[in-house]
N, C-alpha and C. Protein backbone atom coordinates (compact mmCIF):
# COMPACT_ATOMS: atom_id res chain seq x y z
N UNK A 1 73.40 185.46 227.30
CA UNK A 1 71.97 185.47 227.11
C UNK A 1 71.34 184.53 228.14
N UNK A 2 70.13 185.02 228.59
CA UNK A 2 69.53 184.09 229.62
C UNK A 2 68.59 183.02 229.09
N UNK A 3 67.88 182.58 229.50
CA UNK A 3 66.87 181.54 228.95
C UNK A 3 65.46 182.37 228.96
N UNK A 4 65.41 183.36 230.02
CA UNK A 4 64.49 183.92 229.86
C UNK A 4 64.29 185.35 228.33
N UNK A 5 65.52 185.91 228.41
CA UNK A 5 66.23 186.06 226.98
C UNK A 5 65.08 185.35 225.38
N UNK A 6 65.76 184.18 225.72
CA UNK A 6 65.81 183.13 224.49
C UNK A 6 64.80 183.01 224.12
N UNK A 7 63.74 183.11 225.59
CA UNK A 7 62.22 182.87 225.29
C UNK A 7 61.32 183.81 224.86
N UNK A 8 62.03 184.97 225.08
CA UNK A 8 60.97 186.36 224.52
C UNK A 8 61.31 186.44 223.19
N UNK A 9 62.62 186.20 222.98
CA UNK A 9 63.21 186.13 221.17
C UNK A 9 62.26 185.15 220.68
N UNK A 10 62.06 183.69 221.07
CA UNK A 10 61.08 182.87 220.38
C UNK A 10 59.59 183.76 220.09
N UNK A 11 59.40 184.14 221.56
CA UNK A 11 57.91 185.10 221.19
C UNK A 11 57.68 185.92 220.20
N UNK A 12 59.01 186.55 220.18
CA UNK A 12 59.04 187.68 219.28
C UNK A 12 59.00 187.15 217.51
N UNK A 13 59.65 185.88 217.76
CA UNK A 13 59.60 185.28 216.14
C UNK A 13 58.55 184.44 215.94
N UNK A 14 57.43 184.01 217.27
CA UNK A 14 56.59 183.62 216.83
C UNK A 14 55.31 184.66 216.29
N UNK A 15 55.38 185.19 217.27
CA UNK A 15 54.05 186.28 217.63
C UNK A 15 54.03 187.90 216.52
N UNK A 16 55.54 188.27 215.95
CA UNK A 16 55.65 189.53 215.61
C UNK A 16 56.34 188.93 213.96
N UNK A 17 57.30 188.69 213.98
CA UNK A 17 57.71 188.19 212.93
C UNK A 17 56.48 188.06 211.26
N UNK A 18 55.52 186.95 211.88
CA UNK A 18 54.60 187.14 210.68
C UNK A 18 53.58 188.54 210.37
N UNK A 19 53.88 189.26 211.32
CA UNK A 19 52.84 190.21 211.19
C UNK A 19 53.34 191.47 209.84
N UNK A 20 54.13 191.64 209.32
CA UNK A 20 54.65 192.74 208.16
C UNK A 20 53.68 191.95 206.94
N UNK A 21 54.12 190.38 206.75
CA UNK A 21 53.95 189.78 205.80
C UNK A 21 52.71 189.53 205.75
N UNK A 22 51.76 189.28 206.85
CA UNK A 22 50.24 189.59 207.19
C UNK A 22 49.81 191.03 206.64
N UNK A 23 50.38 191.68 207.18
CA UNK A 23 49.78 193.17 206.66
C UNK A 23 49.97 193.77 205.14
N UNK A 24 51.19 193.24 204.53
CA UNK A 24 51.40 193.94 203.26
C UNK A 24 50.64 192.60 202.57
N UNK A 25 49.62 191.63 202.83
CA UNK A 25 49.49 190.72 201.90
C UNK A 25 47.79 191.02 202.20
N UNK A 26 47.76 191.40 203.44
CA UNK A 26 45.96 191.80 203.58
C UNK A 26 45.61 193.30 202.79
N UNK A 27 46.68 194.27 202.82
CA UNK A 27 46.48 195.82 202.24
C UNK A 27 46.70 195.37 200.29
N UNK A 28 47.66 194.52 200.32
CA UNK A 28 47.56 194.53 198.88
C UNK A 28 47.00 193.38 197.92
N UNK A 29 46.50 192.61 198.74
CA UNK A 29 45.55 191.35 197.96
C UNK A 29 44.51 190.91 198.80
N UNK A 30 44.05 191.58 199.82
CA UNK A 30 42.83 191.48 200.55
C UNK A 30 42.71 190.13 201.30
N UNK A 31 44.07 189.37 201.06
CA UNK A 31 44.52 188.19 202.11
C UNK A 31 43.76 188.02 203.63
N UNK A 32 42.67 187.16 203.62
CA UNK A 32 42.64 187.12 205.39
C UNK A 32 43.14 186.24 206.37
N UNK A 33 42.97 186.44 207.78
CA UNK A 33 44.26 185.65 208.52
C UNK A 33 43.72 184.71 208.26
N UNK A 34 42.93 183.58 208.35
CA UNK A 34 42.34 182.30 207.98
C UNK A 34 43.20 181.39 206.43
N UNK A 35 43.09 182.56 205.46
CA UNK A 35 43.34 182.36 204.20
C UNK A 35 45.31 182.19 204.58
N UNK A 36 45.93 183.60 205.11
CA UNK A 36 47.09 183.70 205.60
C UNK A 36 47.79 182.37 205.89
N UNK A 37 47.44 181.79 207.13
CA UNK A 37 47.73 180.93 208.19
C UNK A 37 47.23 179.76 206.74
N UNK A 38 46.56 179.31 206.21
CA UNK A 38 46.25 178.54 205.77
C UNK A 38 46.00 177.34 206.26
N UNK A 39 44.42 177.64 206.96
CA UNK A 39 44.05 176.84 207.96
C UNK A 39 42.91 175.35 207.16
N UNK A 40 42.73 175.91 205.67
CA UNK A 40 42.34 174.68 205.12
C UNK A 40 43.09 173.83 204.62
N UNK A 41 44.52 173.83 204.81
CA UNK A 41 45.53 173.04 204.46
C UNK A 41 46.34 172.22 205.57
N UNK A 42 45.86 172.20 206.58
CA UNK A 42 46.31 171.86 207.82
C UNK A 42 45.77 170.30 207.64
N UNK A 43 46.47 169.64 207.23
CA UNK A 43 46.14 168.48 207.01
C UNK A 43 46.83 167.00 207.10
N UNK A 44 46.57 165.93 207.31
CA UNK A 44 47.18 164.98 207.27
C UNK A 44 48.90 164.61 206.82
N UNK A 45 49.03 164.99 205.51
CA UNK A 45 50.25 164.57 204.26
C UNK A 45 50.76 165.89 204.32
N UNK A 46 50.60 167.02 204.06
CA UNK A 46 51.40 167.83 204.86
C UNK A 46 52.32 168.21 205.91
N UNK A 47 51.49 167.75 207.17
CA UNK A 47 51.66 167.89 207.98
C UNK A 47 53.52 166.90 208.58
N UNK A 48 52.87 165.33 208.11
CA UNK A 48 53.20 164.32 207.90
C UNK A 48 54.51 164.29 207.04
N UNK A 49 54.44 164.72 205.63
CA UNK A 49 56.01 165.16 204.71
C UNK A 49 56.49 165.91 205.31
N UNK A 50 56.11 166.89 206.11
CA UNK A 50 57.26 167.86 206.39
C UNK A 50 57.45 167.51 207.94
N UNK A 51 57.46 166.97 208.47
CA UNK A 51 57.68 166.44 209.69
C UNK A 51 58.90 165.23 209.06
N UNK A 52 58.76 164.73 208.28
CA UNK A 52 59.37 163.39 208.14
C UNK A 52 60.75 164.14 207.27
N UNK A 53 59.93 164.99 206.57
CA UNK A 53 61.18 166.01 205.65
C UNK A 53 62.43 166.65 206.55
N UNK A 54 61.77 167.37 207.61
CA UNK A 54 62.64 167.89 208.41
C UNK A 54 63.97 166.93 208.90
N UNK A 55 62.88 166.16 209.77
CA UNK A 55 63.77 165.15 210.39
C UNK A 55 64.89 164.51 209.64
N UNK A 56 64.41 163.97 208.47
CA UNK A 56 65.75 163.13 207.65
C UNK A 56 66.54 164.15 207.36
N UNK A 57 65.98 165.62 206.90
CA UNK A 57 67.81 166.09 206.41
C UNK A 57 68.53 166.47 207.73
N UNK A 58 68.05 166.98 208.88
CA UNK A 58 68.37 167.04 210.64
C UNK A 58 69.44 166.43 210.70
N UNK A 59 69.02 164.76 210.14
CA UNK A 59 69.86 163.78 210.34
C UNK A 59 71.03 163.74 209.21
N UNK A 60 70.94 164.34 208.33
CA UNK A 60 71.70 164.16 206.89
C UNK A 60 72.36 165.20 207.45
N UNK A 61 71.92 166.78 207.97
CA UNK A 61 72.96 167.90 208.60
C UNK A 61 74.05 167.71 209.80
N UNK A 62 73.45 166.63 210.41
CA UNK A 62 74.36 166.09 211.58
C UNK A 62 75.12 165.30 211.31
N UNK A 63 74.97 164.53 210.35
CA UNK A 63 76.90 163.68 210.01
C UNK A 63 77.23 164.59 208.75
N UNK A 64 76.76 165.26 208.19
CA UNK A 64 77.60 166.44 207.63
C UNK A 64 78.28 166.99 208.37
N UNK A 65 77.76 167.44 209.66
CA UNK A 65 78.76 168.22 210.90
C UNK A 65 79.83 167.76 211.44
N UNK A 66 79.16 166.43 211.42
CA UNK A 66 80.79 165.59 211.83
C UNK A 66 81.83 165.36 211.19
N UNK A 67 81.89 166.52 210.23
CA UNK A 67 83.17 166.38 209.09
C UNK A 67 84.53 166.89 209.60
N UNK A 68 85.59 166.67 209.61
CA UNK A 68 86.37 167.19 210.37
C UNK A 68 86.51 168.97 209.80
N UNK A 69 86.11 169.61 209.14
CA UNK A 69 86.02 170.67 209.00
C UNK A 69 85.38 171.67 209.65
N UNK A 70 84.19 171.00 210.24
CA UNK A 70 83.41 171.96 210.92
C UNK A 70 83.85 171.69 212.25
N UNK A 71 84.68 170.92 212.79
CA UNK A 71 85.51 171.23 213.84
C UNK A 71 85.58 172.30 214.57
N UNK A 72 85.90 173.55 213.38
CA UNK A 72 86.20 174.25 213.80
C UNK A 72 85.64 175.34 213.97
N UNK A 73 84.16 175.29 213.48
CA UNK A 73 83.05 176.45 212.86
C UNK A 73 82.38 176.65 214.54
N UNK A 74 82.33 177.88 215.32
CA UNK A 74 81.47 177.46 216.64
C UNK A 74 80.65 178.39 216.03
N UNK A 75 79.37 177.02 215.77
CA UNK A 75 77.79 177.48 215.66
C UNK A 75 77.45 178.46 217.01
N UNK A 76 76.85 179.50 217.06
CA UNK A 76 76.58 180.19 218.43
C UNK A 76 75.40 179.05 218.65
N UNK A 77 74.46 178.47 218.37
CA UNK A 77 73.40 178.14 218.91
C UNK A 77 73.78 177.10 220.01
N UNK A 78 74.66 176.43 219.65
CA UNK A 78 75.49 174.95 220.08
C UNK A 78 75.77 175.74 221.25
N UNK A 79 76.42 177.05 221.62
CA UNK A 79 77.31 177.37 222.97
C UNK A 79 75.95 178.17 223.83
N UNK A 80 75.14 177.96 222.79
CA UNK A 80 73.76 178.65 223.86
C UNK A 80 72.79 177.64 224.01
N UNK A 81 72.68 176.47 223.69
CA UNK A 81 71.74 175.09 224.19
C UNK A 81 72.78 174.31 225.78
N UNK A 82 74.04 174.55 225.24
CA UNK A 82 75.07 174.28 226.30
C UNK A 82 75.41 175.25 227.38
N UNK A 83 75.60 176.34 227.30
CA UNK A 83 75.56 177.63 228.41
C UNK A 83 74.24 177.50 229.28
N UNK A 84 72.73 177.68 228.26
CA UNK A 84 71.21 177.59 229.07
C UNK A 84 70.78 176.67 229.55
N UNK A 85 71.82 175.34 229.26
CA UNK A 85 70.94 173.98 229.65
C UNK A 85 69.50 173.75 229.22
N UNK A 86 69.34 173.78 228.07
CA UNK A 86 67.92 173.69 227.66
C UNK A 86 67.91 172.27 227.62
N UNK A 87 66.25 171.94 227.77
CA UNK A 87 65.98 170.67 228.10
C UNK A 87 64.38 170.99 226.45
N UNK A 88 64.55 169.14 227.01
CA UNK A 88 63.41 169.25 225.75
C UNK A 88 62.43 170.03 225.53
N UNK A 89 61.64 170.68 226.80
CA UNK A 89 60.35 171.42 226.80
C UNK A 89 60.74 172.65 226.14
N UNK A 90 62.10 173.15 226.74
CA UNK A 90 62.64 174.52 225.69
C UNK A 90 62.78 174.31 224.24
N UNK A 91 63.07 173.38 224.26
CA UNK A 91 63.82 172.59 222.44
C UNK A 91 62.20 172.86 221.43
N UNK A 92 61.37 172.95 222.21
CA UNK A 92 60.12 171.88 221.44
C UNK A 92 59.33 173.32 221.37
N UNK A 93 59.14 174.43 222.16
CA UNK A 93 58.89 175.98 222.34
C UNK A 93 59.43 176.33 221.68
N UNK A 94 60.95 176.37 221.71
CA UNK A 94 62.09 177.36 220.77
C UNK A 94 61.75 177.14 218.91
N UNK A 95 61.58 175.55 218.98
CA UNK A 95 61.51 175.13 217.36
C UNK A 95 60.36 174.88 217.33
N UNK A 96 59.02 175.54 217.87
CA UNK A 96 57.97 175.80 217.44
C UNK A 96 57.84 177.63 217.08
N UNK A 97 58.63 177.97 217.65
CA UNK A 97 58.75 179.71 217.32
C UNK A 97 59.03 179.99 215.96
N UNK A 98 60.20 179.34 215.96
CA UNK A 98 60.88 179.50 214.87
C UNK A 98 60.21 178.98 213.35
N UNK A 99 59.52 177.66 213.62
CA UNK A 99 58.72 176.84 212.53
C UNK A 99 57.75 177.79 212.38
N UNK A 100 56.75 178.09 212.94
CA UNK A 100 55.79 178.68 212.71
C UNK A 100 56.35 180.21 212.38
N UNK A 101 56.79 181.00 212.90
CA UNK A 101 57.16 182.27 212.59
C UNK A 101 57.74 182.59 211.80
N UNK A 102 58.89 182.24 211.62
CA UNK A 102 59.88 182.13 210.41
C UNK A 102 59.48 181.55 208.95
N UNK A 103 58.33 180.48 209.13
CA UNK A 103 57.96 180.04 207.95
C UNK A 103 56.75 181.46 207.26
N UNK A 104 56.30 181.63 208.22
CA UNK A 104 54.95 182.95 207.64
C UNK A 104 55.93 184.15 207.24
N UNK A 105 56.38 184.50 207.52
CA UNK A 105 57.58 185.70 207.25
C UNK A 105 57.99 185.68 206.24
N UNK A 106 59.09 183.91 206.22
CA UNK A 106 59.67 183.92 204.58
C UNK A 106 58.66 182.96 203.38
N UNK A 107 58.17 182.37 203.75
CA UNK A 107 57.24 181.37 202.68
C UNK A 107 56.15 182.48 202.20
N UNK A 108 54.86 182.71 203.61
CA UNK A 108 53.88 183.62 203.14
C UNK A 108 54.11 184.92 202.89
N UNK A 109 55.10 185.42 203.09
CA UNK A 109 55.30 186.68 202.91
C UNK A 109 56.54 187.69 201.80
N UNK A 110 57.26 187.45 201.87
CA UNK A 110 58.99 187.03 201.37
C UNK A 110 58.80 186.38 200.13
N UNK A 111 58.59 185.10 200.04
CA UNK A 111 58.74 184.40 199.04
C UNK A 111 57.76 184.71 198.09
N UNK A 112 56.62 185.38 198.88
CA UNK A 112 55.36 185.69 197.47
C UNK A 112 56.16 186.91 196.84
N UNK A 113 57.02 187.62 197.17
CA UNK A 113 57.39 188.40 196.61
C UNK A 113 58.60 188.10 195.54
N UNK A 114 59.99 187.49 196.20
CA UNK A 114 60.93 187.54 195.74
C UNK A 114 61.27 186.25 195.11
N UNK A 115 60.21 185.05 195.28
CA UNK A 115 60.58 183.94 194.72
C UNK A 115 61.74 182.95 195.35
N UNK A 116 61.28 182.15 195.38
CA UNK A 116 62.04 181.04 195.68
C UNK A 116 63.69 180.74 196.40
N UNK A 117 64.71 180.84 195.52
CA UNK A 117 65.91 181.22 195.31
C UNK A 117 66.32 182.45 195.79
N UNK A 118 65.84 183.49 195.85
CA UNK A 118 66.13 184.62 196.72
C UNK A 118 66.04 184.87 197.86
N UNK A 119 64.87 184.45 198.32
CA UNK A 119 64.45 184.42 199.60
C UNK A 119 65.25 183.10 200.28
N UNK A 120 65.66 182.08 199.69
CA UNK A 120 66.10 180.71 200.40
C UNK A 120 67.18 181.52 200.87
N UNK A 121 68.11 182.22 199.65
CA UNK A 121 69.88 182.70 200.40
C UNK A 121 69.37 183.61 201.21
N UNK A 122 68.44 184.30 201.52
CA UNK A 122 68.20 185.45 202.21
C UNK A 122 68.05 185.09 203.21
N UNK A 123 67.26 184.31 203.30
CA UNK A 123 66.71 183.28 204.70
C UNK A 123 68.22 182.39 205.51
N UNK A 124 69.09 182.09 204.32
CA UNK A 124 70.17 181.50 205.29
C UNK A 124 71.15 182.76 205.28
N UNK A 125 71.63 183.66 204.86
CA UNK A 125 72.38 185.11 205.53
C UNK A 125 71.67 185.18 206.45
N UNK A 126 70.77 186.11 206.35
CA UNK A 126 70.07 186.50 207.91
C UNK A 126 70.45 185.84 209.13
N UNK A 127 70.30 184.16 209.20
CA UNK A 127 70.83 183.42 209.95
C UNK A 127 72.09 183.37 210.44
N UNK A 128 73.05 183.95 209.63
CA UNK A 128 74.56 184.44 209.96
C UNK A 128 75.31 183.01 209.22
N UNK A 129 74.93 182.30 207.90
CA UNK A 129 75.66 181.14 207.91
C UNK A 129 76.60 181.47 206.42
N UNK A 130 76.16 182.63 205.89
CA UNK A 130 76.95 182.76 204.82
C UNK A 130 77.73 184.41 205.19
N UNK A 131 78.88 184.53 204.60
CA UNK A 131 79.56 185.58 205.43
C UNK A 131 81.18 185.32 204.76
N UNK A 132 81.70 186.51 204.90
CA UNK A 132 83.08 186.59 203.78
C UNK A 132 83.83 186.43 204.74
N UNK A 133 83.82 187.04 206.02
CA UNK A 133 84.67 186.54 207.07
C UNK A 133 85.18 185.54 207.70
N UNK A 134 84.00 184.72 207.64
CA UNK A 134 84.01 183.19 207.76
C UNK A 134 83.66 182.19 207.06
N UNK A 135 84.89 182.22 205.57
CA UNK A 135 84.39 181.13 204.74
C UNK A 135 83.69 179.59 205.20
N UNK A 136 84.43 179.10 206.52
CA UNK A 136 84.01 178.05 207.11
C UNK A 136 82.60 178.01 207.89
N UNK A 137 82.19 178.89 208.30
CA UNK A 137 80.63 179.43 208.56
C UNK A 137 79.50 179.04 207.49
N UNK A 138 80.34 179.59 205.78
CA UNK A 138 79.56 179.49 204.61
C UNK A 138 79.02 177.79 204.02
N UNK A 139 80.08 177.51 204.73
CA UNK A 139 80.07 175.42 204.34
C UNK A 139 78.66 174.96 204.70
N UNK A 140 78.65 175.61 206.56
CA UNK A 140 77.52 175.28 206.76
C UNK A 140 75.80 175.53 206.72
N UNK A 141 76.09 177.18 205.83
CA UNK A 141 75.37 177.44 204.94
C UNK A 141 75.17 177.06 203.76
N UNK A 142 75.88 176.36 203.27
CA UNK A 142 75.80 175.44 202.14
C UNK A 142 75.51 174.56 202.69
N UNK A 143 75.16 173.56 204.12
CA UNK A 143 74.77 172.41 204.25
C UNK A 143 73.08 172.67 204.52
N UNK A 144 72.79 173.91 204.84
CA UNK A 144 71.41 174.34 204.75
C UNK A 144 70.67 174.97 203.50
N UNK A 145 71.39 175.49 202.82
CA UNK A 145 70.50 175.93 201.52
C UNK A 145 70.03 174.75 201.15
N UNK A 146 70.47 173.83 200.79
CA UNK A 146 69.60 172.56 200.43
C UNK A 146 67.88 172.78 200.52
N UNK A 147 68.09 171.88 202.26
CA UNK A 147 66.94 172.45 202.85
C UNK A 147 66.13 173.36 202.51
N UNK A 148 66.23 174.47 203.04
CA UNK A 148 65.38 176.04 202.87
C UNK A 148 65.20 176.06 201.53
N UNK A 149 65.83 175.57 200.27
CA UNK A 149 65.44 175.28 198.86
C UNK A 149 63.88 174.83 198.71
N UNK A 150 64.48 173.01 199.47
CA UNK A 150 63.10 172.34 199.44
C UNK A 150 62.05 172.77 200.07
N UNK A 151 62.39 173.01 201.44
CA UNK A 151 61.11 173.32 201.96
C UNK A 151 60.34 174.87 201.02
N UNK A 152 61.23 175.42 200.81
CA UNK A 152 60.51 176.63 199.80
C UNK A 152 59.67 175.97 198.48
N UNK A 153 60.12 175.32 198.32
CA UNK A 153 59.54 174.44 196.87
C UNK A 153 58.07 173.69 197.56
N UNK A 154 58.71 172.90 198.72
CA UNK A 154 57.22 172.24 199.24
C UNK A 154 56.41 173.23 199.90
N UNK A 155 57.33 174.15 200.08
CA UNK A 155 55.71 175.33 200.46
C UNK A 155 54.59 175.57 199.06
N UNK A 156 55.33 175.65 197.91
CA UNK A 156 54.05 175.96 196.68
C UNK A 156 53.53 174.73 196.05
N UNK A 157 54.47 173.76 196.78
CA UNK A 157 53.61 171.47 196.28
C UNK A 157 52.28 172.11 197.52
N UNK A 158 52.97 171.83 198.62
CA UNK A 158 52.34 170.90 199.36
C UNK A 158 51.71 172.20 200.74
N UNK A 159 52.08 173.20 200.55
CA UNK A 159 51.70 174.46 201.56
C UNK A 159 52.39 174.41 202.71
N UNK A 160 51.71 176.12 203.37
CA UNK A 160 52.62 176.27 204.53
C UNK A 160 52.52 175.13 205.53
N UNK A 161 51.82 174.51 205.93
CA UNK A 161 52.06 173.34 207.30
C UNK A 161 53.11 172.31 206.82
N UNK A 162 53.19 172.10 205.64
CA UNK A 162 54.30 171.30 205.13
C UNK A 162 55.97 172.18 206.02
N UNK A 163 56.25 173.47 205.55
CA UNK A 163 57.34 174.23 205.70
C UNK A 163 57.08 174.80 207.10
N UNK A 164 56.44 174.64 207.57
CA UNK A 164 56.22 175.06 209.19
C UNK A 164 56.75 173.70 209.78
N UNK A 165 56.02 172.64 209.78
CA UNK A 165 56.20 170.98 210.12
C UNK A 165 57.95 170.66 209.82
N UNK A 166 58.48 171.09 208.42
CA UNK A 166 59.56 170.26 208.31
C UNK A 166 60.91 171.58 208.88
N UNK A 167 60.67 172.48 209.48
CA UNK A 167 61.39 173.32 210.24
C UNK A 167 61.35 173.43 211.14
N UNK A 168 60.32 173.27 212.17
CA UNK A 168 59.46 172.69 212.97
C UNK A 168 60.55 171.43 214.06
N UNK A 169 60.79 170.46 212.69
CA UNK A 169 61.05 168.73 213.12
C UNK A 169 62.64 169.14 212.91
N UNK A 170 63.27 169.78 212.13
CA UNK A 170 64.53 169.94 211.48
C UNK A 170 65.07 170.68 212.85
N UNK A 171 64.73 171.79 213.43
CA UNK A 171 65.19 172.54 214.37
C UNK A 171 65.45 171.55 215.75
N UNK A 172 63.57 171.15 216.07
CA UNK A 172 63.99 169.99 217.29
C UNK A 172 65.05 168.31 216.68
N UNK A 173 65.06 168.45 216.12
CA UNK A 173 66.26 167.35 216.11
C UNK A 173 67.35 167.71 216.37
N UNK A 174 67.84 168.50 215.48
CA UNK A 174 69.08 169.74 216.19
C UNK A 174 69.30 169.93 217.41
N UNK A 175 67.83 170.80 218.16
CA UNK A 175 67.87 170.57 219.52
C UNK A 175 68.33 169.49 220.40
N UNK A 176 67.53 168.13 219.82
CA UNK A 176 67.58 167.12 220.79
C UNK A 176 69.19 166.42 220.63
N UNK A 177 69.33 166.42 219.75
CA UNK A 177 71.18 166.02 219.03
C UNK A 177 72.10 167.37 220.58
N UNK A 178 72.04 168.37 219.95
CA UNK A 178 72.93 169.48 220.82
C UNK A 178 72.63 169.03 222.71
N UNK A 179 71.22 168.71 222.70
CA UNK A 179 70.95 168.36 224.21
C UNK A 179 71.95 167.32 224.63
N UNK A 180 71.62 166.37 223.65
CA UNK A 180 72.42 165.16 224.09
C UNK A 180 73.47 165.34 224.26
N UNK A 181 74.56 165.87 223.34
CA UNK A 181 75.78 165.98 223.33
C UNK A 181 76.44 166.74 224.48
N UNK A 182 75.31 167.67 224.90
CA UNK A 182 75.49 168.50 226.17
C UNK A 182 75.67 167.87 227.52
N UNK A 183 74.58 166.95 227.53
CA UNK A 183 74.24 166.14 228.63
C UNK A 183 75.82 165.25 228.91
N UNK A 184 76.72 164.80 227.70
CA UNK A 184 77.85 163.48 227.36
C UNK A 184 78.65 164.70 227.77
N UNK A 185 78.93 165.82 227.96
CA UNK A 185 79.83 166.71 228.36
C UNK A 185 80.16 166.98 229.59
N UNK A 186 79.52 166.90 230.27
CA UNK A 186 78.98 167.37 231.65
C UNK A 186 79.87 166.10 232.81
């Protein structure tokens, strides 16, 4: 995959991704994008918990990783921050795609439907982390359901900028962790 690749996939999960969950929520509850996006919630403590949310479990997922078990698990993302040489400006694009897109998809859209708990495991399969083939894959889907739990929960406390913000901060830490480690390789 190229970088130029990587970057139309971000587009595509920023820009297209929320749009199903936009449309089946404007045709069947007269939802508008304002109301959608939830642009009167864009606020301070929101913004703020889930930024701070992200980050600490980031950090709680990364010495989980360092367990000698996952040794052996190769995350694809890890051999594609290391193959593309992504640098922070990509890190900070890529996990703004994903925060914002991914959160309107499964929080505003997904989750109004299927609730909480369904949509969290749904949200980490999709991702490829739970899987019969690779029980050791599933660990580290179990080190993320956590997460995608809470932030699903602080999407109906505290709203979407909360679960945009703490996926958002959770992804670029990841990033900036994988950069580094990339950079100590080299």
């Amino acid at each position: 995959m190229s970088k130029k690749h990587l970057y139309l996939l971000g587009l595509v999960t920023l820009l297209i991704f929320p749009l199903p969950a936009y449309f089946i929520l404007k045709h069947q509850e007269g939802i508008e994008l304002k109301e959608f996006l939830q642009l009167n919630n864009f606020k301070t403590i929101p913004v703020s918990y889930g930024l701070l949310f992200g980050i600490t479990y980031a950090f709680f997922a990364l010495v989980a990783l360092k367990a000698d078990i996952f040794d052996k698990i190769p995350l694809q993302i890890d051999k594609i921050v290391k193959d593309l040489r992504l640098n922070f400006t990509d890190a900070i694009f890529l996990s703004f795609c994903a925060g914002f897109g991914e959160e309107l998809l499964f929080r505003s859209g997904i989750q109004h439907y299927l609730g909480i708990l369904i949509t969290s495991i749904l949200f980490v399969a999709i991702h490829g982390y739970f899987g019969i083939k690779n029980i050791k894959m599933s660990l580290y889907g179990i080190v993320v359901l956590p997460f995608i739990l809470l932030i699903s929960m602080g999407f109906e406390h505290f709203g979407l900028w909360f679960s945009i913000c703490a996926h958002f901060s959770y992804d670029l830490t990841l990033f900036i962790a994988m950069i580094q480690e990339g950079k100590k390789d080299q």
